[in-house]
Protein backbone atom coordinates (compact mmCIF):
# COMPACT_ATOMS: atom_id res chain seq x y z
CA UNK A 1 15.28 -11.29 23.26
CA UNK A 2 16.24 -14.54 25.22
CA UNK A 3 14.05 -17.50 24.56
CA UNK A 4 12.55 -19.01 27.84
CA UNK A 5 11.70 -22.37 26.38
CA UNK A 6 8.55 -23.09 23.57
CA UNK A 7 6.03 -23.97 25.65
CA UNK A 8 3.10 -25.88 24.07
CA UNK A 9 -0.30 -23.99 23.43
CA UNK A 10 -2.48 -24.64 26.14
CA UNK A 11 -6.22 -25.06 25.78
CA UNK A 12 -8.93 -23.82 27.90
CA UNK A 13 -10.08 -26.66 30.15
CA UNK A 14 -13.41 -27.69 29.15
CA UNK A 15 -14.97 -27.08 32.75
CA UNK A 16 -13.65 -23.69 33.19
CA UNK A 17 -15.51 -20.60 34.04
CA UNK A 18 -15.74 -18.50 31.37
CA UNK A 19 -18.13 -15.56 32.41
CA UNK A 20 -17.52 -12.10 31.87
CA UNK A 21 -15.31 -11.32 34.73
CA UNK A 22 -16.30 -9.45 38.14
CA UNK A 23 -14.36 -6.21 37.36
CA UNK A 24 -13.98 -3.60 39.19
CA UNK A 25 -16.77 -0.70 38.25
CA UNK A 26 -14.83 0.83 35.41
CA UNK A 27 -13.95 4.54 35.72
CA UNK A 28 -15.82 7.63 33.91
CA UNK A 29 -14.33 8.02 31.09
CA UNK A 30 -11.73 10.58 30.13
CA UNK A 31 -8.54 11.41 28.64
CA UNK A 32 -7.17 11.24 32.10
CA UNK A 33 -8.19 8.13 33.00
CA UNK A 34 -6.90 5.09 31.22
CA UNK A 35 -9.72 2.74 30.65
CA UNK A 36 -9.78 -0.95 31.12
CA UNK A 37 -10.32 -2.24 28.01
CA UNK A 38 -8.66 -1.09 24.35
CA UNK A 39 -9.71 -2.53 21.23
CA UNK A 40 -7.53 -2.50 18.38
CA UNK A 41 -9.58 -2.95 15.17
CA UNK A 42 -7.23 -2.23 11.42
CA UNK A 43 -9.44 -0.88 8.89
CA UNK A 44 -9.27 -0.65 5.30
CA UNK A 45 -11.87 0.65 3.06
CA UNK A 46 -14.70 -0.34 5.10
CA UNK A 47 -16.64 3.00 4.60
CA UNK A 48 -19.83 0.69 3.97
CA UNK A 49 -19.44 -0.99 7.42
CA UNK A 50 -17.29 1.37 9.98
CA UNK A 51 -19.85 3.09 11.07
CA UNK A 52 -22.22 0.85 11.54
CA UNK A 53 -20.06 -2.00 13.30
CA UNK A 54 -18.69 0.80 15.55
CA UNK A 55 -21.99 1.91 16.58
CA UNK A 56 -23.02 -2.11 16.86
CA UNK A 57 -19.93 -2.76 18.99
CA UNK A 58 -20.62 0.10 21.11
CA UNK A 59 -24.36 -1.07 22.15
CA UNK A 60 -22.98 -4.73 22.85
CA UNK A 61 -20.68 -3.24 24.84
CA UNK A 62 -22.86 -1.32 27.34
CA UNK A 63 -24.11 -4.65 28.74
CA UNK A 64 -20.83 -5.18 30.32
CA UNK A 65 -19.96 -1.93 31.65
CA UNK A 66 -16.04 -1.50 31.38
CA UNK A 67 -14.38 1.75 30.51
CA UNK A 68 -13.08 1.27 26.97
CA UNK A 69 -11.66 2.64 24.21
CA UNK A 70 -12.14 1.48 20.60
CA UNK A 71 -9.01 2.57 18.24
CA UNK A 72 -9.66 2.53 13.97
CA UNK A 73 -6.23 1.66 12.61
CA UNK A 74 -7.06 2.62 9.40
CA UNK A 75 -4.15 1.93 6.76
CA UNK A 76 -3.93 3.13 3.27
CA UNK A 77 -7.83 3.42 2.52
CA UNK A 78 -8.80 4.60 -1.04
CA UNK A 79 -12.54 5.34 0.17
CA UNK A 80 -14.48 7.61 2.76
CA UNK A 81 -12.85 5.30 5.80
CA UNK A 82 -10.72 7.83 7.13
CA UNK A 83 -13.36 10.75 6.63
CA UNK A 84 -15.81 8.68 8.66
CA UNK A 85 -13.60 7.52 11.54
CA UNK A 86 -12.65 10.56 11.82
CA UNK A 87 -16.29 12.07 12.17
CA UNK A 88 -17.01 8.56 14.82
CA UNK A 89 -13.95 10.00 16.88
CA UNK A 90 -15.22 12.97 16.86
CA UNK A 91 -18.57 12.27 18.18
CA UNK A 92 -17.83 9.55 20.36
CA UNK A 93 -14.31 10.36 22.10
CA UNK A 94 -12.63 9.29 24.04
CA UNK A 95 -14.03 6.00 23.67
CA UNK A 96 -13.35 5.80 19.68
CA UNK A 97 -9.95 7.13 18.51
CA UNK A 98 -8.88 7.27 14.68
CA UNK A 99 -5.12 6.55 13.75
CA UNK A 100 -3.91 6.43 10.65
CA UNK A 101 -0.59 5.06 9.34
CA UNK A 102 -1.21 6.20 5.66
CA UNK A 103 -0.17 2.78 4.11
CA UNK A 104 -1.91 -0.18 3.17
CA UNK A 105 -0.34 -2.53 5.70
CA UNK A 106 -2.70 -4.71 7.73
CA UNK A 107 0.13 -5.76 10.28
CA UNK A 108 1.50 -1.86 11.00
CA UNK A 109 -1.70 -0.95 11.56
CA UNK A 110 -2.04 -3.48 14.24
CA UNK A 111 1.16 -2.68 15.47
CA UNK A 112 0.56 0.76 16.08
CA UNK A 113 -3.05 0.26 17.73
CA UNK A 114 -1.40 -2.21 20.54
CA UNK A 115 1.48 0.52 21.53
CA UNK A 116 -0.95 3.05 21.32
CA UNK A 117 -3.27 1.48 23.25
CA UNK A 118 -3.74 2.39 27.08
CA UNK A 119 -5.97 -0.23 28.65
CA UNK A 120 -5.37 -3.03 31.05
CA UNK A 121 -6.10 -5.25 28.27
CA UNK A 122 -6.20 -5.05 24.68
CA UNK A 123 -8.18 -6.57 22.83
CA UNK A 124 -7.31 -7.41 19.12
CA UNK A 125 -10.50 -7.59 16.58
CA UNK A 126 -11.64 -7.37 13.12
CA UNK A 127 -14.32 -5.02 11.87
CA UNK A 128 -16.43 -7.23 10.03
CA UNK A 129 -16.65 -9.58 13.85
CA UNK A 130 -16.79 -7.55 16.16
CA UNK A 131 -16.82 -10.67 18.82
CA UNK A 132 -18.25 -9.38 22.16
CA UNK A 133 -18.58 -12.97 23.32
CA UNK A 134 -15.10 -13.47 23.17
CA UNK A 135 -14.15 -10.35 24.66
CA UNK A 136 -16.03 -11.44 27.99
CA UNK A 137 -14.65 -15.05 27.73
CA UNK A 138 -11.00 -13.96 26.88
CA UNK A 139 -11.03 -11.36 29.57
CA UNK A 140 -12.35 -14.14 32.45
CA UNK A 141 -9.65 -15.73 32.11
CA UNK A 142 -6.94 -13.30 31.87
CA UNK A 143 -8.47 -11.66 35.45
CA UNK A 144 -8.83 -15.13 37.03
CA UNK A 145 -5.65 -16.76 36.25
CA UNK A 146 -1.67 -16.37 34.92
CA UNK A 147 -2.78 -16.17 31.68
CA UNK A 148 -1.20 -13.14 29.39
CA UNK A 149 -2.23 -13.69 25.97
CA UNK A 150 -5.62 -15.50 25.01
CA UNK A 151 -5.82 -16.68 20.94
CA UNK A 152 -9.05 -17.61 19.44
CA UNK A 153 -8.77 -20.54 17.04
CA UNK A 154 -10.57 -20.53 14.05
CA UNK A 155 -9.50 -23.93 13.82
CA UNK A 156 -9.36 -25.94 17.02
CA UNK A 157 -11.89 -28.31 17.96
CA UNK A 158 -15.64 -26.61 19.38
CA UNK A 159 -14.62 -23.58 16.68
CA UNK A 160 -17.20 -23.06 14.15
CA UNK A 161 -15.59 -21.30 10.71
CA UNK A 162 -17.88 -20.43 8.84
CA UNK A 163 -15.97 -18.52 5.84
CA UNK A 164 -15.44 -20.57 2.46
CA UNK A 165 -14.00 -23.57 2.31
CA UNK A 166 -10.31 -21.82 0.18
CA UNK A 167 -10.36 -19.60 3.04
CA UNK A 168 -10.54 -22.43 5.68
CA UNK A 169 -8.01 -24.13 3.89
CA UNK A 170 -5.98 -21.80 3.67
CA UNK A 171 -5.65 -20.99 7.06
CA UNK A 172 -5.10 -24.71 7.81
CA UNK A 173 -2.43 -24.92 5.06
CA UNK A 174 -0.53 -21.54 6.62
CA UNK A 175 -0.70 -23.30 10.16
CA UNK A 176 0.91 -25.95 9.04
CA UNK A 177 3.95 -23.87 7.24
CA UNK A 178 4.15 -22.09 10.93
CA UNK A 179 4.48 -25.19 12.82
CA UNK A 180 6.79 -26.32 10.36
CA UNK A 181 9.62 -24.11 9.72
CA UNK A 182 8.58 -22.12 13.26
CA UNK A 183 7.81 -25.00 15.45
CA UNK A 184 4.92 -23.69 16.46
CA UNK A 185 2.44 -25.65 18.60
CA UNK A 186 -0.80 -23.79 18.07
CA UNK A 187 -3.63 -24.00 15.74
CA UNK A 188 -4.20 -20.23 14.86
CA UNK A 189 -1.96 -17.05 14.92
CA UNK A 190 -4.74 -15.18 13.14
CA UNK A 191 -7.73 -15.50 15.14
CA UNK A 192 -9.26 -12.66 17.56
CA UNK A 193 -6.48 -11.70 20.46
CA UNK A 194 -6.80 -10.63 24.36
CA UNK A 195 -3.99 -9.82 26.60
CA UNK A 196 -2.42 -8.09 29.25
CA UNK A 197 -0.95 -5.00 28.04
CA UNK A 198 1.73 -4.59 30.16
CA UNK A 199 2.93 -8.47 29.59
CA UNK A 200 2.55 -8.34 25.45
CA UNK A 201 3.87 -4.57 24.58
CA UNK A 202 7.43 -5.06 24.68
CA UNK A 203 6.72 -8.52 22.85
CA UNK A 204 4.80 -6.57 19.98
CA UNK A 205 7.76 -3.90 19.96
CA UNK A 206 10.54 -6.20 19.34
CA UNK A 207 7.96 -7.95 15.97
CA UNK A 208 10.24 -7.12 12.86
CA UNK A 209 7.41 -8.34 10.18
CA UNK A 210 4.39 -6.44 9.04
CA UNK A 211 1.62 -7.20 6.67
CA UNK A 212 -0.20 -10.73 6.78
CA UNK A 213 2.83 -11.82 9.18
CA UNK A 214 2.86 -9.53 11.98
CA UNK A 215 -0.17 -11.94 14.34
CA UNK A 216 2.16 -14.69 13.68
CA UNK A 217 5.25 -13.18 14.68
CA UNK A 218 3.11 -11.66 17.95
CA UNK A 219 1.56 -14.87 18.79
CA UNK A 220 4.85 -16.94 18.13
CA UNK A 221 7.28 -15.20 19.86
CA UNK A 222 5.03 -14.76 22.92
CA UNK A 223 5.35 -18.78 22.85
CA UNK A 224 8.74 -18.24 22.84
CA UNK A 225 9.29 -15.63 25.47
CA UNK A 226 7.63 -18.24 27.43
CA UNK A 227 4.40 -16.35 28.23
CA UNK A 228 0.99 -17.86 29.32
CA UNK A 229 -0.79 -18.31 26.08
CA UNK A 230 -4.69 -20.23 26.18
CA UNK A 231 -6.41 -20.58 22.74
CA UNK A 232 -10.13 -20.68 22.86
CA UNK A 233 -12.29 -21.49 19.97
CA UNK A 234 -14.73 -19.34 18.71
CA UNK A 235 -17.45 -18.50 15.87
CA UNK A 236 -16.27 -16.92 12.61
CA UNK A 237 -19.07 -14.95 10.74
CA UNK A 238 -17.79 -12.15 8.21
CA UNK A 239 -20.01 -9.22 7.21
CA UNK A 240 -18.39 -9.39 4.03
CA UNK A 241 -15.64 -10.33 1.85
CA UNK A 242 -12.01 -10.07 2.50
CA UNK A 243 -10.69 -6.96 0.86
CA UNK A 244 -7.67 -8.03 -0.58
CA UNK A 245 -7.72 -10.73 -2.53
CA UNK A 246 -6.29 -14.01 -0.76
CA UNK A 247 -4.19 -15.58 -3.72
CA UNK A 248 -2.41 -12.20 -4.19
CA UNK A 249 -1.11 -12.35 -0.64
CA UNK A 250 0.69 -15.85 -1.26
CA UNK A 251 4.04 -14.66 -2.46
CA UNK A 252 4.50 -12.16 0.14
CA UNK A 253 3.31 -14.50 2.93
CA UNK A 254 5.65 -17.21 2.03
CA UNK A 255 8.70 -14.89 2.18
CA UNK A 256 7.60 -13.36 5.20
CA UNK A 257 7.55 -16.86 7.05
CA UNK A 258 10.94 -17.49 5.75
CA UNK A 259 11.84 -14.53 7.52
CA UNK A 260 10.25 -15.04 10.39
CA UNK A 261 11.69 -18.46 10.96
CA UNK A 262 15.12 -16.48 11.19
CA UNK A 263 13.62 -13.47 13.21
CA UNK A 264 11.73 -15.77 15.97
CA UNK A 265 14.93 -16.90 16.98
CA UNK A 266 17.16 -14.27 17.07
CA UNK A 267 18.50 -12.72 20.44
């Protein structure tokens, strides 16, 4: 890889149009057809929300009419996640697809949803959000301008977090370490993600780190490739606590950004 500068993160002007965007009338869908939208979403034991969020997502998602495809990533679940996704996929494909990498590893997962993905855009979201409001304001601007990779900020100003305060700490504390020892500009790695998938694939493909690391390493080394990268803010409202616990995480993050420091700027 061959670093085209570190570009600062740019923020959505305040006056911009941010509308879902006038598409045009998505296709039937089918296996044939690729649609316009995928949506990457990991799971891990979330049998007493999968369901439900899928179905949830699905009836927000009717107002806007794209062609889509929703894909579980389900990794390492020790509950009835992978026997329900499986029975969603099976009632509801194409538009809901079940992979499963067979390890607990949040950032392989996520990984393997964005190369397996075959929309125009990809769309990168968490179970427990589910953020259609995003979706339509990410997408308007990736149709209406250069942009390639939209980040929403759980931190930026206009955001409104509204997990604990460790939690929001925390992510301020691991933004911080990123800009750092990674020089990174931006205010979140970990927040929802939109972009074009034929800009952002090869990007994801050359991302050595998994795990908790793997958004950062996307989102930083798109800064560094010099793509078009906008963060947005938007509204943070879980359905339910993290499942794995966040001090247990801390070793392996903090070895994992050493690591990535090197990795970022490698050839």
């Amino acid at each position: 890889m061959s670093d085209r500068g570190s570009p600062s993160t740019a923020q959505a002007p305040a006056a911009a149009d941010l509308s879902p965007p006038s598409l045009a009338p998505p296709l039937a869908p089918s296996l044939a057809a690729a649609p316009l939208v995928s949506i990457v979403i990991p799971v891990y034991n979330e049998e007493g929300i999968l369901q439900g969020s899928v179905l949830e997502l699905q009836d927000k998602l009717k107002k806007f009419g794209w062609s889509y495809e929703i894909l579980l990533c389900e990794n390492g679940s020790r509950d009835r996640t992978v026997e329900i996704g499986k029975q969603m996929e099976a009632d509801h494909a194409p538009r809901v697809r079940m992979l499963s990498i067979g390890q607990p590893n949040y950032g392989l997962a996520m990984r393997t949803g964005i190369l397996e993905a075959r929309g125009i855009f990809v769309i990168c979201d968490e179970i427990d959000l589910c953020d259609t409001e995003f979706y339509a304001r990410a997408l308007a601007l990736l149709e209406r301008s250069d942009t390639e990779l939209v980040v929403g900020s759980k931190a930026m100003v206009g955001s409104n977090d509204q997990r604990p305060v460790v939690r929001r700490l925390a992510t301020r504390v691991y933004n911080g370490l990123l800009r750092a020892v990674c020089q990174y500009s931006g205010t979140d790695t970990h927040g929802l993600k939109a972009f074009r998938r034929d800009a952002l694939t090869e990007t994801a493909r050359r991302c050595v780190l998994d795990r908790d690391v793997f958004a950062s390493e996307f989102v930083i080394r798109a800064h560094r490739e010099g793509k078009k990268v906008l963060e947005i803010p938007f509204t943070v409202r879980e359905k339910r606590p993290p499942s794995i616990n966040l001090l247990k995480r801390v070793p392996h993050v903090l070895k994992s950004v050493a690591r990535l420091a090197v990795s970022v700027r490698q050839k």
